[in-house]
Protein backbone atom coordinates (compact mmCIF):
# COMPACT_ATOMS: atom_id res chain seq x y z
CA UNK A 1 0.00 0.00 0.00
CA UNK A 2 2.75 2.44 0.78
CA UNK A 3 4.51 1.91 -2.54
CA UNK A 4 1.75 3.08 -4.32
CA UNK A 5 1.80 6.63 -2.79
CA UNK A 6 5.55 6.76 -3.23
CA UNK A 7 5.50 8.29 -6.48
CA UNK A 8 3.01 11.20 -5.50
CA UNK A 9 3.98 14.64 -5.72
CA UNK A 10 3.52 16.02 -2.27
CA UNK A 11 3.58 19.48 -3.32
CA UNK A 12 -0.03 18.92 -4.98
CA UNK A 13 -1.30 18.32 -1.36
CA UNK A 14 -1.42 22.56 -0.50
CA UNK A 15 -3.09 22.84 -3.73
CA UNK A 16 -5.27 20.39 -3.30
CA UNK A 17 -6.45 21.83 0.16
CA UNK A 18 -6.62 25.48 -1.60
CA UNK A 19 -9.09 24.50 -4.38
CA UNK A 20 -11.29 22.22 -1.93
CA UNK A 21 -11.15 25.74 0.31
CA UNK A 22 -11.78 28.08 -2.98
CA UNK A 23 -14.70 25.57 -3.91
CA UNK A 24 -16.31 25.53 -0.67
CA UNK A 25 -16.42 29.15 0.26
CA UNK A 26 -17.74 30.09 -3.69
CA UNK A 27 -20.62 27.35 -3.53
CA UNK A 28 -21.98 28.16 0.00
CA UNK A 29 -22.07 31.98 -1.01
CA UNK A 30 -24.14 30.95 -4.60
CA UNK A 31 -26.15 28.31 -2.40
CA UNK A 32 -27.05 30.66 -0.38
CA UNK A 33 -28.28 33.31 -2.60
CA UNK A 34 -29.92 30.67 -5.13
CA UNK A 35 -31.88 29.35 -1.97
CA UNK A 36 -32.65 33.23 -1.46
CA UNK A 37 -33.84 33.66 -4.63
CA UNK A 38 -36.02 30.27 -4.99
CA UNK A 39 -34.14 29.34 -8.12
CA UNK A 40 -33.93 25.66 -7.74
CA UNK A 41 -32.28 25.04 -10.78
CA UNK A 42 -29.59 26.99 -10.29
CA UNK A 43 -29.40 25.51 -6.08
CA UNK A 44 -29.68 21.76 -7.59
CA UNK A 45 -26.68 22.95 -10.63
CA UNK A 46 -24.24 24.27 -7.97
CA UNK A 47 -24.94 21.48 -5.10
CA UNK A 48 -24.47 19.06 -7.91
CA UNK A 49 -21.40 19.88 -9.68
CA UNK A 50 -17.70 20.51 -8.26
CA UNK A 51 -16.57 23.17 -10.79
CA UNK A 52 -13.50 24.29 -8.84
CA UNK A 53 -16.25 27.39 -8.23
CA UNK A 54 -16.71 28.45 -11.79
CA UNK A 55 -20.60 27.74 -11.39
CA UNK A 56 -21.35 29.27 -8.78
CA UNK A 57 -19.29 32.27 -9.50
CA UNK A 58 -21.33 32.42 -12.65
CA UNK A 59 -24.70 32.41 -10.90
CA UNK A 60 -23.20 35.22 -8.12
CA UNK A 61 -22.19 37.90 -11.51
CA UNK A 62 -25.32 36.65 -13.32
CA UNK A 63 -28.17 37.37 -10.75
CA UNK A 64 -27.05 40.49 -8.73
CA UNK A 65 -29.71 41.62 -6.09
């Protein structure tokens, strides 16, 4: 089992916490607003799909209240 980690490039690991971070904070804010709004398309798009927060950055510059 350890052998199979030995070749991974540890330096991905702070980028890997950054984006899961980045993706978190972005979806909760367009969750929040979508939920706001009653647009359950857009709520059941972003709670769906991981999009490293491209989706719901979309939906926060698309429908400004």
């Amino acid at each position: 089992m350890e052998e199979a980690f030995q070749d991974f490039p540890v330096f991905l690991i702070p980028l890997f916490v950054f984006l899961s971070i980045w993706e978190s904070i972005w979806k909760a804010i367009a969750l929040y607003r979508a939920g706001g709004n009653k647009d359950l398309a857009w709520f059941i798009l972003i709670f769906i799909f991981n999009t490293v927060g491209i989706l719901p950055i979309v939906y926060i510059l698309t429908h400004k209240d």
